[in-house]
C-alpha atoms as a PDB file:
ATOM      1  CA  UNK A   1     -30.241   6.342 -12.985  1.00  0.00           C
ATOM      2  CA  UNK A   2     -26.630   6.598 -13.821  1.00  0.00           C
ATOM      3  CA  UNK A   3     -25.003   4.238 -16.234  1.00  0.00           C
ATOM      4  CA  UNK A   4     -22.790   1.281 -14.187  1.00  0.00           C
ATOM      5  CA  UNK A   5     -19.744  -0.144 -15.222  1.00  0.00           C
ATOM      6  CA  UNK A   6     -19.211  -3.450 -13.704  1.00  0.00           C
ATOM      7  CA  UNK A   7     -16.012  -4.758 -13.834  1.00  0.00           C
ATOM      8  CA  UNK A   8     -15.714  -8.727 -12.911  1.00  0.00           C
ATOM      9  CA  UNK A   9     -17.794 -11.026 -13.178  1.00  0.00           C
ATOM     10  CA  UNK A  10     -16.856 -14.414 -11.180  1.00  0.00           C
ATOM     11  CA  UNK A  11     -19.046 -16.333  -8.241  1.00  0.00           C
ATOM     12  CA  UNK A  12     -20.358 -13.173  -6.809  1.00  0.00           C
ATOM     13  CA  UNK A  13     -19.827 -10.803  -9.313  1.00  0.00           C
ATOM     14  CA  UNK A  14     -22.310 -11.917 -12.323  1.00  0.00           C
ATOM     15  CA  UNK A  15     -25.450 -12.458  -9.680  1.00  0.00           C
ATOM     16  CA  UNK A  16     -24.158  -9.496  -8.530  1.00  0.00           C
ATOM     17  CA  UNK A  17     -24.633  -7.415 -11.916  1.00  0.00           C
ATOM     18  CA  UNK A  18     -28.068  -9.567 -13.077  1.00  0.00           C
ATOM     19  CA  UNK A  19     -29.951  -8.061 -10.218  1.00  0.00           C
ATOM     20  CA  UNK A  20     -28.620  -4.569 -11.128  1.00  0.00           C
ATOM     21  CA  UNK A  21     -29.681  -4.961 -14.389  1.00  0.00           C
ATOM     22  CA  UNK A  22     -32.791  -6.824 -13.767  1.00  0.00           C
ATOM     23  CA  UNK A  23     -33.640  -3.555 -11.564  1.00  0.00           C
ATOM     24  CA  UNK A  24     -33.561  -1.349 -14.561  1.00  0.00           C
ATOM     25  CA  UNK A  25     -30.037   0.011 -13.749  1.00  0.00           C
ATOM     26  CA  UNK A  26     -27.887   1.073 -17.333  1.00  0.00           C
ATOM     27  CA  UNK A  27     -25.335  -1.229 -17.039  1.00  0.00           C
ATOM     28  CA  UNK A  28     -22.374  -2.412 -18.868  1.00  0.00           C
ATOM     29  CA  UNK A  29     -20.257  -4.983 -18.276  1.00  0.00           C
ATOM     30  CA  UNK A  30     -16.478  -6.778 -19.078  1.00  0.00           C
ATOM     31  CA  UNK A  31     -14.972  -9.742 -17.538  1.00  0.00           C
ATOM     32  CA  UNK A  32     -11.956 -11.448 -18.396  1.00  0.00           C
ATOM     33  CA  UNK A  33     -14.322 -14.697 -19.523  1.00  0.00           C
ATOM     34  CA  UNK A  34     -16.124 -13.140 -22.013  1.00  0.00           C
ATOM     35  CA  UNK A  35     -18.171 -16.058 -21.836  1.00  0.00           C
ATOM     36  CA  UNK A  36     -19.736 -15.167 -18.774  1.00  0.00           C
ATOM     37  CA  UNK A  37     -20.839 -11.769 -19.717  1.00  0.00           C
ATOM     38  CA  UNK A  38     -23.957 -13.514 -21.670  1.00  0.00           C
ATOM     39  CA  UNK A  39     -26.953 -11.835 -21.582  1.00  0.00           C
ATOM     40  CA  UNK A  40     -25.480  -8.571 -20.238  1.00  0.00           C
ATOM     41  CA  UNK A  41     -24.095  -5.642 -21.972  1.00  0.00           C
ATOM     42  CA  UNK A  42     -20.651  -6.473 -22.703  1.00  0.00           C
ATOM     43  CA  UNK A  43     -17.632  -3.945 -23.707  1.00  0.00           C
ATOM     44  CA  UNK A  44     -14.474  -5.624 -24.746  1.00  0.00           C
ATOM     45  CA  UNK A  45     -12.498  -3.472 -22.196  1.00  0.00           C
ATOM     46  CA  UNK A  46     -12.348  -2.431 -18.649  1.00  0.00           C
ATOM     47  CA  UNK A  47     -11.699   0.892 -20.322  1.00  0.00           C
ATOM     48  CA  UNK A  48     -14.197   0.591 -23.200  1.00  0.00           C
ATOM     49  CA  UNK A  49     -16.426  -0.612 -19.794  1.00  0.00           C
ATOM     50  CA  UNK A  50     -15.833   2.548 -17.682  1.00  0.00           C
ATOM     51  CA  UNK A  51     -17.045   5.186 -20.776  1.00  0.00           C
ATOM     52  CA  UNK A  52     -19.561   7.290 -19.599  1.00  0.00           C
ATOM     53  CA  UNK A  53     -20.121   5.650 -16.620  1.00  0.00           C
ATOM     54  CA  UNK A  54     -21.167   7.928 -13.482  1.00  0.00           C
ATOM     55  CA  UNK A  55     -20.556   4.623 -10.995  1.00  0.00           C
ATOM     56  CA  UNK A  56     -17.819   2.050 -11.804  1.00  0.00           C
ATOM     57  CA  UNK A  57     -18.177  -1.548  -9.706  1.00  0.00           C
ATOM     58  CA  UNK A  58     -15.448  -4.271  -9.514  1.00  0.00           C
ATOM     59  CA  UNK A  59     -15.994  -7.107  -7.936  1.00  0.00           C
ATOM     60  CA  UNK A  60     -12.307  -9.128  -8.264  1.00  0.00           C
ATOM     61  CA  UNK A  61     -10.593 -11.902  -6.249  1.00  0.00           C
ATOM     62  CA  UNK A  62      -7.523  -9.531  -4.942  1.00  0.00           C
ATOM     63  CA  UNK A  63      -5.715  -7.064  -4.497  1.00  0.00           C
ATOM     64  CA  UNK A  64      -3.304  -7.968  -7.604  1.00  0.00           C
ATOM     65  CA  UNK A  65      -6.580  -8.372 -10.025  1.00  0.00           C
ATOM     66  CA  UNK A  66      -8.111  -5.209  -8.798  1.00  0.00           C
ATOM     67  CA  UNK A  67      -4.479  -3.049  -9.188  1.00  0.00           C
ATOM     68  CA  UNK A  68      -4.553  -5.183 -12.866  1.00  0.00           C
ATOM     69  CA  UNK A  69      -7.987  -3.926 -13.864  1.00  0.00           C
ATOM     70  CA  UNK A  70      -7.425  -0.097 -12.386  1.00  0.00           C
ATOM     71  CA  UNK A  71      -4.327  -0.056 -14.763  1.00  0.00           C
ATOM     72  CA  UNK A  72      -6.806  -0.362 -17.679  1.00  0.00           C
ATOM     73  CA  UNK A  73      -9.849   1.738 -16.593  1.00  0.00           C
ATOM     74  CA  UNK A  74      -8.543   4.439 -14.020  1.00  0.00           C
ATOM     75  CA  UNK A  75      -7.346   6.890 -16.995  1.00  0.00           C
ATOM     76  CA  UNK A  76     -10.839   6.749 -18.618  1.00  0.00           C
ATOM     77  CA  UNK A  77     -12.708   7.797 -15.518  1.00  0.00           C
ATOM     78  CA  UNK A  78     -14.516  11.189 -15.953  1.00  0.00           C
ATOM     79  CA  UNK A  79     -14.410  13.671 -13.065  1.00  0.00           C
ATOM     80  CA  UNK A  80     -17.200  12.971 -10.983  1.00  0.00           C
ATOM     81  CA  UNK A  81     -16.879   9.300 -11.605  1.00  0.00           C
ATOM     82  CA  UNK A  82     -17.707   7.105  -8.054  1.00  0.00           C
ATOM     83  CA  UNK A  83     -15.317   4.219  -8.093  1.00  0.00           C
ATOM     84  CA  UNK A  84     -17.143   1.180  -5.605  1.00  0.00           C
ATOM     85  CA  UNK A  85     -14.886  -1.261  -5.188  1.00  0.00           C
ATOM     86  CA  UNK A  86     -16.458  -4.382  -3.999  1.00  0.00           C
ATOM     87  CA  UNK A  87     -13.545  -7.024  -3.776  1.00  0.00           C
ATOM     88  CA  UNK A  88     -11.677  -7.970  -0.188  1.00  0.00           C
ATOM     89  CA  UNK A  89      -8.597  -6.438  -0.604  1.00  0.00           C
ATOM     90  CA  UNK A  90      -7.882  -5.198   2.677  1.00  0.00           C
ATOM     91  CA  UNK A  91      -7.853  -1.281   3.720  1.00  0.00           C
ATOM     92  CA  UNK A  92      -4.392  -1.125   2.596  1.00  0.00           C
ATOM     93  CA  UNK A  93      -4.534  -1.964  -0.813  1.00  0.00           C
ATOM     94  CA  UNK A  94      -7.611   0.439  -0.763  1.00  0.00           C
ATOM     95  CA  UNK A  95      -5.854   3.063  -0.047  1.00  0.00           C
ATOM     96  CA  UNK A  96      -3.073   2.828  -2.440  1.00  0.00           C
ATOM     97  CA  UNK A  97      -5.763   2.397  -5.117  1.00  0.00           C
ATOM     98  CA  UNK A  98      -7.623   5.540  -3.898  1.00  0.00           C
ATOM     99  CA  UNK A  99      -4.121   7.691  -3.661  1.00  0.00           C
ATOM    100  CA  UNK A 100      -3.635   7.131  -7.566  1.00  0.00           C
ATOM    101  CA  UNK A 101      -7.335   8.035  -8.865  1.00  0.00           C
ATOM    102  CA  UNK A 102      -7.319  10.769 -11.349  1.00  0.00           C
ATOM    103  CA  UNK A 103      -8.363  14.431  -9.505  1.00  0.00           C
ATOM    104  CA  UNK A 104     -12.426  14.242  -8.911  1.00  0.00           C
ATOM    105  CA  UNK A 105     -12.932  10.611  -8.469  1.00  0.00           C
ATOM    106  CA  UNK A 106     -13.837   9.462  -5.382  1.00  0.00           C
ATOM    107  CA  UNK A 107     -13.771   5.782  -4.413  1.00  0.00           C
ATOM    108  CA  UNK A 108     -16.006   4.068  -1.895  1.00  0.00           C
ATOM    109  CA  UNK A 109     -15.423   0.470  -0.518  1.00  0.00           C
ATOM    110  CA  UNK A 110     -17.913  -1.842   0.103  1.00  0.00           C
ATOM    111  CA  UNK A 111     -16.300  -5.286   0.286  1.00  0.00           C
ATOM    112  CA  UNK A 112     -19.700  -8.460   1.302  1.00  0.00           C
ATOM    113  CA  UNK A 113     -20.563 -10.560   3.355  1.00  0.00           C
ATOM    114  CA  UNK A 114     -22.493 -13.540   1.860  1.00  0.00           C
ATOM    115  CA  UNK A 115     -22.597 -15.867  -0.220  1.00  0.00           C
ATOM    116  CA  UNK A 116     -23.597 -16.838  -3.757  1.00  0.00           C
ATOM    117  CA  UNK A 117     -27.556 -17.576  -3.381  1.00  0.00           C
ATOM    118  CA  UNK A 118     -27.903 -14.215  -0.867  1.00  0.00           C
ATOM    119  CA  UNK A 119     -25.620 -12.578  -3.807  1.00  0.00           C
ATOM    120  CA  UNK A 120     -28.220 -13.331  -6.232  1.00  0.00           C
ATOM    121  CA  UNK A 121     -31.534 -13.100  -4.023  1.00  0.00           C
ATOM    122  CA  UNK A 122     -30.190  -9.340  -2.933  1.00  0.00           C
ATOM    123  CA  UNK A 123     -29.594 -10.511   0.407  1.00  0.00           C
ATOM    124  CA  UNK A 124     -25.449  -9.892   0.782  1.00  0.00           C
ATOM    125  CA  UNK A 125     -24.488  -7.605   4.012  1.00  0.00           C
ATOM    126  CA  UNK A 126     -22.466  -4.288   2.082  1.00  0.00           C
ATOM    127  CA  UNK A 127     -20.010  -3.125   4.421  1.00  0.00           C
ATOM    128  CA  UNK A 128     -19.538   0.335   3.231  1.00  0.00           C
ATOM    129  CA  UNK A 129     -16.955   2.995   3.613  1.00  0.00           C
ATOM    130  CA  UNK A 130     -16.140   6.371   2.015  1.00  0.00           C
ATOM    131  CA  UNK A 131     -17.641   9.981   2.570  1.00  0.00           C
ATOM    132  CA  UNK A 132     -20.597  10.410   3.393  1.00  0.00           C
ATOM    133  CA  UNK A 133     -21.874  12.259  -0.043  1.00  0.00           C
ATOM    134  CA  UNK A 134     -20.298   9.602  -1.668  1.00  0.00           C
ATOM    135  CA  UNK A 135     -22.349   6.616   0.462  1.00  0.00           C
ATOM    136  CA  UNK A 136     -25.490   8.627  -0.337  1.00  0.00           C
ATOM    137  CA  UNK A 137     -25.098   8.198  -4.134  1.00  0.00           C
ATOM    138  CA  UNK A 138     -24.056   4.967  -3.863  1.00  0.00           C
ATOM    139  CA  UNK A 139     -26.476   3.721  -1.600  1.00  0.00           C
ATOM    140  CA  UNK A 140     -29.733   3.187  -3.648  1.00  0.00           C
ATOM    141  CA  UNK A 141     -27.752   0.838  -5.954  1.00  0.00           C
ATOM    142  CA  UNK A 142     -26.115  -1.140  -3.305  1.00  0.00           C
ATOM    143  CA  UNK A 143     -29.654  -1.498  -1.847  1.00  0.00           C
ATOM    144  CA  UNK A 144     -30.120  -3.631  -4.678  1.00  0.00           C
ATOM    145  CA  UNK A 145     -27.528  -6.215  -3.393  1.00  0.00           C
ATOM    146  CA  UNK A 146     -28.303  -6.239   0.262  1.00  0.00           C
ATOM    147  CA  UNK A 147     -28.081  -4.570   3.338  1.00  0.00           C
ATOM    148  CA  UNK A 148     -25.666  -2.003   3.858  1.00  0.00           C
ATOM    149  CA  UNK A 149     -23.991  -1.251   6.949  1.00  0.00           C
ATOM    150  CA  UNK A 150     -22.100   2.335   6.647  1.00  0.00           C
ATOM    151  CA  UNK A 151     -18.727   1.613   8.953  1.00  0.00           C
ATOM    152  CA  UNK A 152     -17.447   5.383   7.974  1.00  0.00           C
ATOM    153  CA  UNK A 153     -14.799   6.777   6.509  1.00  0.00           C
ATOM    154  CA  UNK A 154     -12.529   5.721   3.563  1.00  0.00           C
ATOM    155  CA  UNK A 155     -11.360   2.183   4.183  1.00  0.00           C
ATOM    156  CA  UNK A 156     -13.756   1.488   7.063  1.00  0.00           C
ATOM    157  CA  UNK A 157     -15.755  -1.030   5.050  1.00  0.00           C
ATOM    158  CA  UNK A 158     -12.316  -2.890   3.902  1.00  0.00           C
ATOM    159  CA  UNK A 159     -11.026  -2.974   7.164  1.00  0.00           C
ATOM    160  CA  UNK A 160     -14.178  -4.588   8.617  1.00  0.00           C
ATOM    161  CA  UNK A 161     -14.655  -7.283   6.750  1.00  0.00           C
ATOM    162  CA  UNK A 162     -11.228  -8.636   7.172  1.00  0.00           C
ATOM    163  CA  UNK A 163     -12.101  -8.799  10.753  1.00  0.00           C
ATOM    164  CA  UNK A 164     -15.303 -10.306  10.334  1.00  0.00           C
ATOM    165  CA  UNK A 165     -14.226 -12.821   7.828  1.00  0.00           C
ATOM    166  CA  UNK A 166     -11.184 -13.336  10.151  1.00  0.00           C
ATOM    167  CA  UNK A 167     -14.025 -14.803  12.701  1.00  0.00           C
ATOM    168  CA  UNK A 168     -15.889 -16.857  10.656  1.00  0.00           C
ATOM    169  CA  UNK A 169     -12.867 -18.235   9.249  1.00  0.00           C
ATOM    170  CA  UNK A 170     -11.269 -19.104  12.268  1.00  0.00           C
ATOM    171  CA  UNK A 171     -14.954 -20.325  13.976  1.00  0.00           C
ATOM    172  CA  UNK A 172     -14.978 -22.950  11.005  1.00  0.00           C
ATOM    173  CA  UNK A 173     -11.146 -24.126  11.524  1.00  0.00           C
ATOM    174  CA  UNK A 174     -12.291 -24.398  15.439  1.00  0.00           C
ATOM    175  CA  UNK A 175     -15.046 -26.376  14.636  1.00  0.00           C
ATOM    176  CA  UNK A 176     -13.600 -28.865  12.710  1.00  0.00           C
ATOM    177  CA  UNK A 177     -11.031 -29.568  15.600  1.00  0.00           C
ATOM    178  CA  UNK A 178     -13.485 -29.914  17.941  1.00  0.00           C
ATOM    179  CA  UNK A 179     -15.316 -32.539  16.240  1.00  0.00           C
ATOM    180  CA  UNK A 180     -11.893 -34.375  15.148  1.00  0.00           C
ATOM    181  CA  UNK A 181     -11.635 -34.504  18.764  1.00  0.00           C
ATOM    182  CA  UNK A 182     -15.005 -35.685  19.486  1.00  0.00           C
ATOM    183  CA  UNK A 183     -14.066 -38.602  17.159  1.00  0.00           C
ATOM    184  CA  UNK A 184     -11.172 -39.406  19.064  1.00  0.00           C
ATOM    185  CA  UNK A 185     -13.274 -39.708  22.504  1.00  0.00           C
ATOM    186  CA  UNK A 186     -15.839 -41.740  20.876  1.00  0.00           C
ATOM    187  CA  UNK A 187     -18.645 -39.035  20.504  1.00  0.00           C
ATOM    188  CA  UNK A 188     -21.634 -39.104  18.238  1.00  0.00           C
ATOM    189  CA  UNK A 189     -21.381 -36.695  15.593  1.00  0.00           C
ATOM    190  CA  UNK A 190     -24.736 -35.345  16.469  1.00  0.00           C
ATOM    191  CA  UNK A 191     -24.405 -35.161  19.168  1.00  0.00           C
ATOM    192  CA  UNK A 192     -21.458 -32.711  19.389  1.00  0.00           C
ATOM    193  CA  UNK A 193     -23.079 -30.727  17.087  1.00  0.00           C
ATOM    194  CA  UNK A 194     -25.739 -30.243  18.913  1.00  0.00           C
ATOM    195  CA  UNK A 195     -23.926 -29.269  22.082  1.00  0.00           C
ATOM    196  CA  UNK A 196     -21.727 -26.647  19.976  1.00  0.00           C
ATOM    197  CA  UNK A 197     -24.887 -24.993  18.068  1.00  0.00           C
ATOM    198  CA  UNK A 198     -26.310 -24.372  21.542  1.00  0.00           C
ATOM    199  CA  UNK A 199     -23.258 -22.187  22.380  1.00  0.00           C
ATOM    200  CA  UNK A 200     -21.290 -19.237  21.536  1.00  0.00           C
ATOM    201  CA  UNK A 201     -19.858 -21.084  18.628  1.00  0.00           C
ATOM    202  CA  UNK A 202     -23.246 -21.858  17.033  1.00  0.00           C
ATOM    203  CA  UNK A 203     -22.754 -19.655  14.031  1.00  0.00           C
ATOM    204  CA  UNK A 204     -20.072 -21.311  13.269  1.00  0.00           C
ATOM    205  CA  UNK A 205     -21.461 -24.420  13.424  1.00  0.00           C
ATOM    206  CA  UNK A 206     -24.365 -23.560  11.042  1.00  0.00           C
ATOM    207  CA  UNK A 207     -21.556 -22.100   8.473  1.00  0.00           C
ATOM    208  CA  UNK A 208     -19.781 -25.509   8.375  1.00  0.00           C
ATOM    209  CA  UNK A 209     -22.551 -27.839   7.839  1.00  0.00           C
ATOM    210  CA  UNK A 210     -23.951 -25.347   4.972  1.00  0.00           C
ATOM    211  CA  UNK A 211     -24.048 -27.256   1.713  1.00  0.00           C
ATOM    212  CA  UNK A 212     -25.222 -24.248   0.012  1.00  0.00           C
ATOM    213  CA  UNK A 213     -22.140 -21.897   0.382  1.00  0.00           C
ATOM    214  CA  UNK A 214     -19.469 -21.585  -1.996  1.00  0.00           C
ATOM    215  CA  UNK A 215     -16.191 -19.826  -0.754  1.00  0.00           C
ATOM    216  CA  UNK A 216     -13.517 -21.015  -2.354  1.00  0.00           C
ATOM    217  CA  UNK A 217     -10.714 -22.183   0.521  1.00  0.00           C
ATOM    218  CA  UNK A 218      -8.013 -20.395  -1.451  1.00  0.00           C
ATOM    219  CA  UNK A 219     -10.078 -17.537  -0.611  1.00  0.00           C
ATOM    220  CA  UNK A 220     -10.596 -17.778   3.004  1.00  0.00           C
ATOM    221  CA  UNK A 221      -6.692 -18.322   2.929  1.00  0.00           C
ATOM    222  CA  UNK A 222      -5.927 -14.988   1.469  1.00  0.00           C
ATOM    223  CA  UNK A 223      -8.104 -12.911   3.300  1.00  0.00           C
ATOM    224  CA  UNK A 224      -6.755 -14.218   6.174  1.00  0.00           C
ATOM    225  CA  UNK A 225      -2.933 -13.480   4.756  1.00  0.00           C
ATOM    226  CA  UNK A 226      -4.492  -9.862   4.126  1.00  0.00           C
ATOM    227  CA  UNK A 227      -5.489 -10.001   7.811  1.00  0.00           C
ATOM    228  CA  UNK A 228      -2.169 -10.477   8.968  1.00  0.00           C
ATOM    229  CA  UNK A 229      -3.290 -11.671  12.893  1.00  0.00           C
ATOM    230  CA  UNK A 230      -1.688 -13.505  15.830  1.00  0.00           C
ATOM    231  CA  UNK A 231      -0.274 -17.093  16.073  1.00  0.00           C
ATOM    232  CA  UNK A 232      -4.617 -18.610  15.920  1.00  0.00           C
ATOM    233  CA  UNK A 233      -4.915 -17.250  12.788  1.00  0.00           C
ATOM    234  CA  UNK A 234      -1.894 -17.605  11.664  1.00  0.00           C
ATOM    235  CA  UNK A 235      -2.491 -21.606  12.572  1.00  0.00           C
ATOM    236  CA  UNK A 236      -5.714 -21.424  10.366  1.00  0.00           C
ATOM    237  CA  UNK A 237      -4.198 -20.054   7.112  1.00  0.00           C
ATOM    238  CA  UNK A 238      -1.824 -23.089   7.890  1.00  0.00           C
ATOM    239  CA  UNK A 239      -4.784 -25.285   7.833  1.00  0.00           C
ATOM    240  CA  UNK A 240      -6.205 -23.754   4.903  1.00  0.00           C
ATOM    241  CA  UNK A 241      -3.047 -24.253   2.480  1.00  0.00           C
ATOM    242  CA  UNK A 242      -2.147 -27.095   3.864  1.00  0.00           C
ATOM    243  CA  UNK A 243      -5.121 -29.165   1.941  1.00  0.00           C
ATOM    244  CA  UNK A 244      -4.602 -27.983  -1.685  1.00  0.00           C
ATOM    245  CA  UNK A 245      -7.054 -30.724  -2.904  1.00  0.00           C
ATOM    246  CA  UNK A 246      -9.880 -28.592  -1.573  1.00  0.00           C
ATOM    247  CA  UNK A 247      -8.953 -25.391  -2.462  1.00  0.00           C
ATOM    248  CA  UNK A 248     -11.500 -24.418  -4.773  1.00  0.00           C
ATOM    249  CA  UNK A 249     -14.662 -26.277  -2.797  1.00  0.00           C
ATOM    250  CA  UNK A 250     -16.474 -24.606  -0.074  1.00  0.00           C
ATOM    251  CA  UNK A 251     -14.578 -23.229   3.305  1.00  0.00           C
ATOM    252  CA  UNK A 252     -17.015 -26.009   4.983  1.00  0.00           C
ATOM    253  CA  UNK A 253     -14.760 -28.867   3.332  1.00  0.00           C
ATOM    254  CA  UNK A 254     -11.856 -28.071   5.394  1.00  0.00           C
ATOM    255  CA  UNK A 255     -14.218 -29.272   8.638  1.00  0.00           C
ATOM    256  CA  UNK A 256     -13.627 -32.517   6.915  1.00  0.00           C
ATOM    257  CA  UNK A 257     -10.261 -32.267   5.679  1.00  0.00           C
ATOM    258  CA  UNK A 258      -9.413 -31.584   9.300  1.00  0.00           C
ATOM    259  CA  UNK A 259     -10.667 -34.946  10.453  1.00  0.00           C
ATOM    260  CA  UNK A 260      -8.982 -36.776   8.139  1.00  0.00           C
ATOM    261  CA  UNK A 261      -5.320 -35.509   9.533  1.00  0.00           C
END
């Protein structure tokens, strides 16, 4: 096994690097928190981190903290390194990250979909992009975190999960109108429900009545700025900032939030 640097360790990140290590993978970790590193091998650096590491992980908020971090690791990458950058930052700020790699590094991204508990039970979707030596290398270790889903080439995997999240996103936002204006006709909660899980929107639904999620609103509202998107998007990132008091709770608070207007 090759050692793993994993760099950030947040909601997803630390489950994220227990079940690598709990898999027997030599890993070594840093996060800003140095708190949250307990337990794990901790260097004091993203550089210090990165040190004869064959794979290098991050797993940051966006594309600011991932350009931060690169500043302090990318010099100490050995040729042959395999950069995996796990974050949702959008194809375009993968690809100015991959134009300034040092010569023989190669860079794979495989943003997730999924939440906390599936990010600790190794049940995250890995949408995965890069060439295709570089997937095979990777792939036994994302294995460990889910199931991965090669989209192809460089900045495949970024681009697809700003569509996908686009979706759910705006499948949330739609639900909580529609049951705003069930409340305004007079109709049972339940009962609207019930009628919506039984149709195309019914993933939706099931997203926002989980009580077991936990993405962050500001979150939803910057991949959705990363998205870009037409005037229904648009509206939903709206939405999103527009209730600052929930910003840090689940993306199924806004379905309340939204009834409250």
């Amino acid at each position: 096994m090759e050692k793993i640097a994993f760099l950030g360790l947040g909601r997803m990140g630390l489950p994220m690097a227990r079940r690598l290590a709990a898999a027997g993978h030599p890993l070594t970790v840093w996060n800003r928190s140095p708190a949250r590193t307990e337990g794990l091998d901790a260097a004091s650096s993203p550089a210090e981190a990165v040190q004869g590491a064959g794979l290098v992980i991050t797993m940051l908020a966006d594309p600011a903290a991932v350009e931060s971090v690169a500043d302090r690791f990318a010099a100490e990458l050995a040729a042959g390194a395999l950069w995996t950058d796990m974050s949702s930052i959008g194809p375009d700020a993968t690809a100015a990250l991959r134009r300034r790699l040092p010569d023989g590094v190669a860079m794979v991204d495989a943003p997730v979909l999924g939440s906390v508990g599936p990010a600790a039970s190794g049940q995250l979707t890995v949408l995965a992009g890069g060439r295709p030596e570089d997937l095979d290398r990777v792939q036994p270790v994302l294995d460990v975190l889910g199931t991965v889903v090669r989209c192809g080439g460089p900045g495949a995997g970024a681009a697809l999960k700003l569509v996908l999240i686009s979706a759910m996103v705006g499948g949330v936002a739609v639900i909580g109108e529609a049951l705003a204006l069930a409340d305004s006709l007079g109709l049972p909660e339940e009962l609207t429900l019930g009628a919506l899980s039984r149709g195309p929107l019914g993933g939706a639904v099931a997203r926002a009545r989980s009580t077991d999620s936990d993405f962050p609103v500001r979150l939803a509202a910057k991949d959705l700025a990363l998205a870009g998107g037409g005037p229904v998007l648009g509206a939903v990132r709206d939405v999103l900032l527009a209730h600052p008091d929930v910003a840090e709770q689940d993306l199924a608070r806004v379905v309340d939030a939204m009834r409250r207007r």
